[in-house]
C-alpha atoms as a PDB file:
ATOM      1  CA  UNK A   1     -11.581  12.870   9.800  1.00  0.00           C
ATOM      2  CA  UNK A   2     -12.652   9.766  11.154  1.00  0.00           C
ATOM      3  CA  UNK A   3     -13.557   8.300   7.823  1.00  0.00           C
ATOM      4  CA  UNK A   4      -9.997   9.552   7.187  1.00  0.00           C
ATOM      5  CA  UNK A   5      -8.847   7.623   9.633  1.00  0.00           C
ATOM      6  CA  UNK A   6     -10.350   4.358   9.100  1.00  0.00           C
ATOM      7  CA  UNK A   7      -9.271   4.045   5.565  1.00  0.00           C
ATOM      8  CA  UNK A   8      -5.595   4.205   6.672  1.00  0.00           C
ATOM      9  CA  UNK A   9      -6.374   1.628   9.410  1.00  0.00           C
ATOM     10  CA  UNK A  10      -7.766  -0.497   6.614  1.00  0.00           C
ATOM     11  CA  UNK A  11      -4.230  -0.080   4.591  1.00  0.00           C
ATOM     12  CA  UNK A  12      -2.514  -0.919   7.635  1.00  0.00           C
ATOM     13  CA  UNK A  13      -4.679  -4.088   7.830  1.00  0.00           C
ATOM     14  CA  UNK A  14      -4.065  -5.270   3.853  1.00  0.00           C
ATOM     15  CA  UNK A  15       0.069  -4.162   4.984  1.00  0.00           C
ATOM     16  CA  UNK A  16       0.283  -6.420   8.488  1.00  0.00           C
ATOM     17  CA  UNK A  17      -1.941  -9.671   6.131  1.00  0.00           C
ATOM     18  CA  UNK A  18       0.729  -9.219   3.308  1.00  0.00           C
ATOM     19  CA  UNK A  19       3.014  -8.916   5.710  1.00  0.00           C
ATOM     20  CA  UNK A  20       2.216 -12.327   7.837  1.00  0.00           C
ATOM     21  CA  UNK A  21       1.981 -13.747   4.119  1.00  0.00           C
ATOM     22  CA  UNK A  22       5.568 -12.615   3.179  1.00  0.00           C
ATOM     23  CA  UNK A  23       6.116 -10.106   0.379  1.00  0.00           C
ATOM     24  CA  UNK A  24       7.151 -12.739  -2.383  1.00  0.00           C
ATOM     25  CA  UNK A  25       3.649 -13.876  -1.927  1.00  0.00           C
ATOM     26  CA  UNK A  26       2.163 -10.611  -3.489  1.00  0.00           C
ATOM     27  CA  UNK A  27      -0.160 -11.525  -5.945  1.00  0.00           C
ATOM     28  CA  UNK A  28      -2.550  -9.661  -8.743  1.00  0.00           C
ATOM     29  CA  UNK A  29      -5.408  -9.862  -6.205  1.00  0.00           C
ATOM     30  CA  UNK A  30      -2.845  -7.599  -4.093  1.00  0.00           C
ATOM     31  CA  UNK A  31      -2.912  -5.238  -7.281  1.00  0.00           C
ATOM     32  CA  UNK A  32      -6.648  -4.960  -7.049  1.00  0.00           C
ATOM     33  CA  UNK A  33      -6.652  -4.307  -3.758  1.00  0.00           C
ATOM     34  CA  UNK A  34      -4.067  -1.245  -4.212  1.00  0.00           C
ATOM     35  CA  UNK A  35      -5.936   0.143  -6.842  1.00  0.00           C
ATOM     36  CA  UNK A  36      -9.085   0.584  -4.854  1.00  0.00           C
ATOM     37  CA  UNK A  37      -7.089   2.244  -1.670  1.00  0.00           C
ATOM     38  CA  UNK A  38      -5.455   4.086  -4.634  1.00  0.00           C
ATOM     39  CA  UNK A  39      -9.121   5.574  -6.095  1.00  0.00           C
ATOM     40  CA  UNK A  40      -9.583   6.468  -2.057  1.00  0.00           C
ATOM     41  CA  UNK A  41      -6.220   8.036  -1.635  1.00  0.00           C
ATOM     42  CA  UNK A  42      -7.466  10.556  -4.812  1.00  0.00           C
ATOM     43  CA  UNK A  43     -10.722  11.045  -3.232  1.00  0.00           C
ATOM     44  CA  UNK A  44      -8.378  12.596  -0.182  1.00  0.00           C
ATOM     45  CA  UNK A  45      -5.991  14.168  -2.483  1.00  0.00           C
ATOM     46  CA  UNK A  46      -2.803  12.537  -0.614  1.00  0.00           C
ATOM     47  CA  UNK A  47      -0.244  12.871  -3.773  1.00  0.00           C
ATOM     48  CA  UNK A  48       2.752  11.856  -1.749  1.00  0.00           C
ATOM     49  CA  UNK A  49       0.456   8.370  -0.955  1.00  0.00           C
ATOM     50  CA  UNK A  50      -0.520   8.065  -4.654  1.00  0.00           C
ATOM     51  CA  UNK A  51       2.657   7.734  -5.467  1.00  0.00           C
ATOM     52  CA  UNK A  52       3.584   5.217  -3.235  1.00  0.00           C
ATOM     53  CA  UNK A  53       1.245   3.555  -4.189  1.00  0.00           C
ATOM     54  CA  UNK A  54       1.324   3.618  -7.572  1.00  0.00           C
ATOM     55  CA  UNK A  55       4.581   2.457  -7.418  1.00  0.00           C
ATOM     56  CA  UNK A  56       3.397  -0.137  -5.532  1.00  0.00           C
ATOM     57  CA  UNK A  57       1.354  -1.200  -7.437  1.00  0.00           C
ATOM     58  CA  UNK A  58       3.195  -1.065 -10.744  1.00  0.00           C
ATOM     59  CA  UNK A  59       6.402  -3.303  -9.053  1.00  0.00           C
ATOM     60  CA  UNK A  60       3.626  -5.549  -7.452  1.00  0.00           C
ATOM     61  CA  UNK A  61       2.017  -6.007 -10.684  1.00  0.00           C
ATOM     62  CA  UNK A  62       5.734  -6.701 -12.549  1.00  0.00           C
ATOM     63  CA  UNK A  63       6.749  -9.189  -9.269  1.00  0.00           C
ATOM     64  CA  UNK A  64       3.235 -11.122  -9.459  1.00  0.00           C
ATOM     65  CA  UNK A  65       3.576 -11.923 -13.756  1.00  0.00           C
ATOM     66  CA  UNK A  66       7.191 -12.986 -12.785  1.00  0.00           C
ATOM     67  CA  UNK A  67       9.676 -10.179 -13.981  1.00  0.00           C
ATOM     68  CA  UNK A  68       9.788  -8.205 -10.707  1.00  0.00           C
ATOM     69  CA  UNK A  69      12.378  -6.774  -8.341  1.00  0.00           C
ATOM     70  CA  UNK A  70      11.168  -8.220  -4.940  1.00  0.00           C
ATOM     71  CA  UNK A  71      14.255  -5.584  -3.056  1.00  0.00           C
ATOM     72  CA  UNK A  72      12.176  -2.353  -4.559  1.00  0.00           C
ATOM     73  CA  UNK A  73       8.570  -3.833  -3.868  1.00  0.00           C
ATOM     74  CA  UNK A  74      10.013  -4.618  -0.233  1.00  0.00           C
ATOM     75  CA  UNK A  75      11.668  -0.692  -0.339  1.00  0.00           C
ATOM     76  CA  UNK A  76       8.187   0.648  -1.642  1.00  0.00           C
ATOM     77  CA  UNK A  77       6.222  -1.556   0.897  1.00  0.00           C
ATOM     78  CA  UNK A  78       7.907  -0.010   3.731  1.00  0.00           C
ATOM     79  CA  UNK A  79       7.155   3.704   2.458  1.00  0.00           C
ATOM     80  CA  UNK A  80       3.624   2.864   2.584  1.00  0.00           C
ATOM     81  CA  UNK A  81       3.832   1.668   6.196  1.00  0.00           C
ATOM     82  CA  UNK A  82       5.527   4.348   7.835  1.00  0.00           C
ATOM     83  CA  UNK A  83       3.318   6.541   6.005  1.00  0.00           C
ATOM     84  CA  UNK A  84       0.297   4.897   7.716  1.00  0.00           C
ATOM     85  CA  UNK A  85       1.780   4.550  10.857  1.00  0.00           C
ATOM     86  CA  UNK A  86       3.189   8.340  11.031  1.00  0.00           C
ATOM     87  CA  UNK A  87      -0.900   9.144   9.772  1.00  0.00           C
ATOM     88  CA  UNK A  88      -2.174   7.345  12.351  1.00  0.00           C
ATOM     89  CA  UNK A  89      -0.496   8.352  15.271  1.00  0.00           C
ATOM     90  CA  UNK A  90      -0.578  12.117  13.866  1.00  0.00           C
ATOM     91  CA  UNK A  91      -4.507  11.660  14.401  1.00  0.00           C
ATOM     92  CA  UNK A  92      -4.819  10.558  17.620  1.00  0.00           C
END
């Protein structure tokens, strides 16, 4: 549980940088980053993260090459926050 744990506090950390960065500054690095939580998140079988994820990841990706909808990464982005934050206060 505590390895649990730590992994969402390491989302939270990527989601409070990009954050302090701004979300039109998501770049493919960003992408890279997402898929690695994302090979974690399967490891933990969380389905309803995966898929916020992935969505994530596949608006990111579209936003970063320059044909994205910033309104639905910013919509997707805040799923995967209150996820976190509901995760990690449901653990302590």
């Amino acid at each position: 549980m505590e390895d649990y744990n730590q992994f969402m506090l390491q989302i939270g950390g990527w989601a409070e940088e990009l954050l302090l960065r701004g979300i039109s500054q998501f770049t493919l690095k960003d992408v890279g980053v997402l898929e690695q939580f994302l090979a974690e998140i399967k490891r933990y079988q969380l389905t309803f993260l995966e898929e916020i994820v992935g969505l994530l990841i596949t608006e990111g990706r579209r936003l970063a090459l320059g044909n994205g909808n910033e309104e639905l990464l910013l919509s997707h982005y805040c799923r995967l926050t209150q996820y976190v934050q509901l995760s990690i206060q449901e653990s302590s």
